[in-house]
C-alpha atoms as a PDB file:
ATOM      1  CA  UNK A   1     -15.378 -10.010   0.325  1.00  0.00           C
ATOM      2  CA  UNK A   2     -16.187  -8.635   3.542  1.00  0.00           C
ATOM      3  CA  UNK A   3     -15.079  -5.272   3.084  1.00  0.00           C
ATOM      4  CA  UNK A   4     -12.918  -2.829   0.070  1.00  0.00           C
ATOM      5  CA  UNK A   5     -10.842   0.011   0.963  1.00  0.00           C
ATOM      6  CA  UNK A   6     -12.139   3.531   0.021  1.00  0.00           C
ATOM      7  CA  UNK A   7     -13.146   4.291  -3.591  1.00  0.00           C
ATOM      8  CA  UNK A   8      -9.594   5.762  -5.339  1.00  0.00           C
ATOM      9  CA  UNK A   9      -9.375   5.870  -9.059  1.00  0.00           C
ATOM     10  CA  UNK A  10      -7.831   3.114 -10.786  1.00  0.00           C
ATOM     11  CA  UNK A  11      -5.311   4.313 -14.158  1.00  0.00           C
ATOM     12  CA  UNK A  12      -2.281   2.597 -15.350  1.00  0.00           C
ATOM     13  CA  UNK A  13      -0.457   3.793 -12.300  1.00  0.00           C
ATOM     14  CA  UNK A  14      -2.946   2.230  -9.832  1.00  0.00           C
ATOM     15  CA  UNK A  15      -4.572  -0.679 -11.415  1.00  0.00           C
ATOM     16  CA  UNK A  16      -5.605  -2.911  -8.125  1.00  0.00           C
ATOM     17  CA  UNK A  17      -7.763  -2.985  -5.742  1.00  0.00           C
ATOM     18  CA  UNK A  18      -7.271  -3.638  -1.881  1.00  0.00           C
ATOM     19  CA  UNK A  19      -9.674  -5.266  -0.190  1.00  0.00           C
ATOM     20  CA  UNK A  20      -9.964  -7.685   2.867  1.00  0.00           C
ATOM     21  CA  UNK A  21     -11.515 -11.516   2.960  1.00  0.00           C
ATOM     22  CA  UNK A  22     -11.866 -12.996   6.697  1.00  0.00           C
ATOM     23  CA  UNK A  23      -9.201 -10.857   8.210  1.00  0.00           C
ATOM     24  CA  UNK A  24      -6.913 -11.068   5.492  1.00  0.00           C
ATOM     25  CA  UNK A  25      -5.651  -8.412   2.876  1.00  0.00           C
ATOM     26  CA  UNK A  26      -5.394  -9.049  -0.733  1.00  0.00           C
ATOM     27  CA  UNK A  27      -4.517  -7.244  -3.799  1.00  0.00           C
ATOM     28  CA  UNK A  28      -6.222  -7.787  -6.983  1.00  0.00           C
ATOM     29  CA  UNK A  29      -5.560  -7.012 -10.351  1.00  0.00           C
ATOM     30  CA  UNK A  30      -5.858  -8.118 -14.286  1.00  0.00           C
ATOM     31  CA  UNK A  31      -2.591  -9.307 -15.609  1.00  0.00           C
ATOM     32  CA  UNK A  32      -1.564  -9.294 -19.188  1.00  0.00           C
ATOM     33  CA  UNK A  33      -4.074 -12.686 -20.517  1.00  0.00           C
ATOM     34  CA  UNK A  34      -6.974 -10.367 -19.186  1.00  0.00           C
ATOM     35  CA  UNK A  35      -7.457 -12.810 -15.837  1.00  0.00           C
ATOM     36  CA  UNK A  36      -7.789 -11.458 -12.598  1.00  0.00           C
ATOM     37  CA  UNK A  37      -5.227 -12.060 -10.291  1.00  0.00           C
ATOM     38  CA  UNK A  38      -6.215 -12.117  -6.318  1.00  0.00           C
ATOM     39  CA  UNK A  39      -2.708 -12.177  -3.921  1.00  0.00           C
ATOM     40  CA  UNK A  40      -2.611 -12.820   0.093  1.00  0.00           C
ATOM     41  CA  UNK A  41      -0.216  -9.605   1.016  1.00  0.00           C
ATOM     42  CA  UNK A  42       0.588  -8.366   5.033  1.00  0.00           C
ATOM     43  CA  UNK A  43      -0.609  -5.840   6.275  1.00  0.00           C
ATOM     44  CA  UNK A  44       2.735  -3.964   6.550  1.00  0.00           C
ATOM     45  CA  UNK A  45       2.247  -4.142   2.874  1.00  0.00           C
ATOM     46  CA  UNK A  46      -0.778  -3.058   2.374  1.00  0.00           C
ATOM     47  CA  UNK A  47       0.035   0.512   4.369  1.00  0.00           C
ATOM     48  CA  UNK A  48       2.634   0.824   1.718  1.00  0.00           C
ATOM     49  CA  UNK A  49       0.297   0.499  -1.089  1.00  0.00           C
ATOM     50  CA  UNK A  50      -2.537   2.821   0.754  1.00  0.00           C
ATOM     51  CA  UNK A  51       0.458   5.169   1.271  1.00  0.00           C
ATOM     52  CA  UNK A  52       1.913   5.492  -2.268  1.00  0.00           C
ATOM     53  CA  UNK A  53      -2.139   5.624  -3.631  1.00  0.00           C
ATOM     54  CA  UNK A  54      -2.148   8.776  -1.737  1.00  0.00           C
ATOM     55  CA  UNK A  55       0.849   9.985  -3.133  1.00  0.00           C
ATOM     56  CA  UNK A  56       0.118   9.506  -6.759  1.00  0.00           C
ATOM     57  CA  UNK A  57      -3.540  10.823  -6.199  1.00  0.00           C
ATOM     58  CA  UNK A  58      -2.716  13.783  -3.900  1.00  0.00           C
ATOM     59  CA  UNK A  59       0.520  14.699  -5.618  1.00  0.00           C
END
């Protein structure tokens, strides 16, 4: 990983993490057999997900 997105707390609302690996973005996350899960998303995708974190953590 070259680089994660800010520290935001993870519940059952947010359970992933953004990060970036050699200029692209992934999500990962732990799906229900307790694997992680790492998926190649856009970046127009990615602003959604920062932008709805904020939401749920700001209110």
């Amino acid at each position: 990983m070259d680089s994660k997105r800010p520290k935001r707390r993870k519940d059952k609302y947010n359970p992933y993490t953004l990060h970036t690996e050699k200029g692209k973005y992934y999500i990962s996350f732990t799906d229900a057999n307790n694997c992680i899960q790492k998926v190649l998303i856009s970046k127009k995708y990615l602003i959604v997900l920062i932008n709805k974190s904020l939401k749920i953590f700001l209110g």
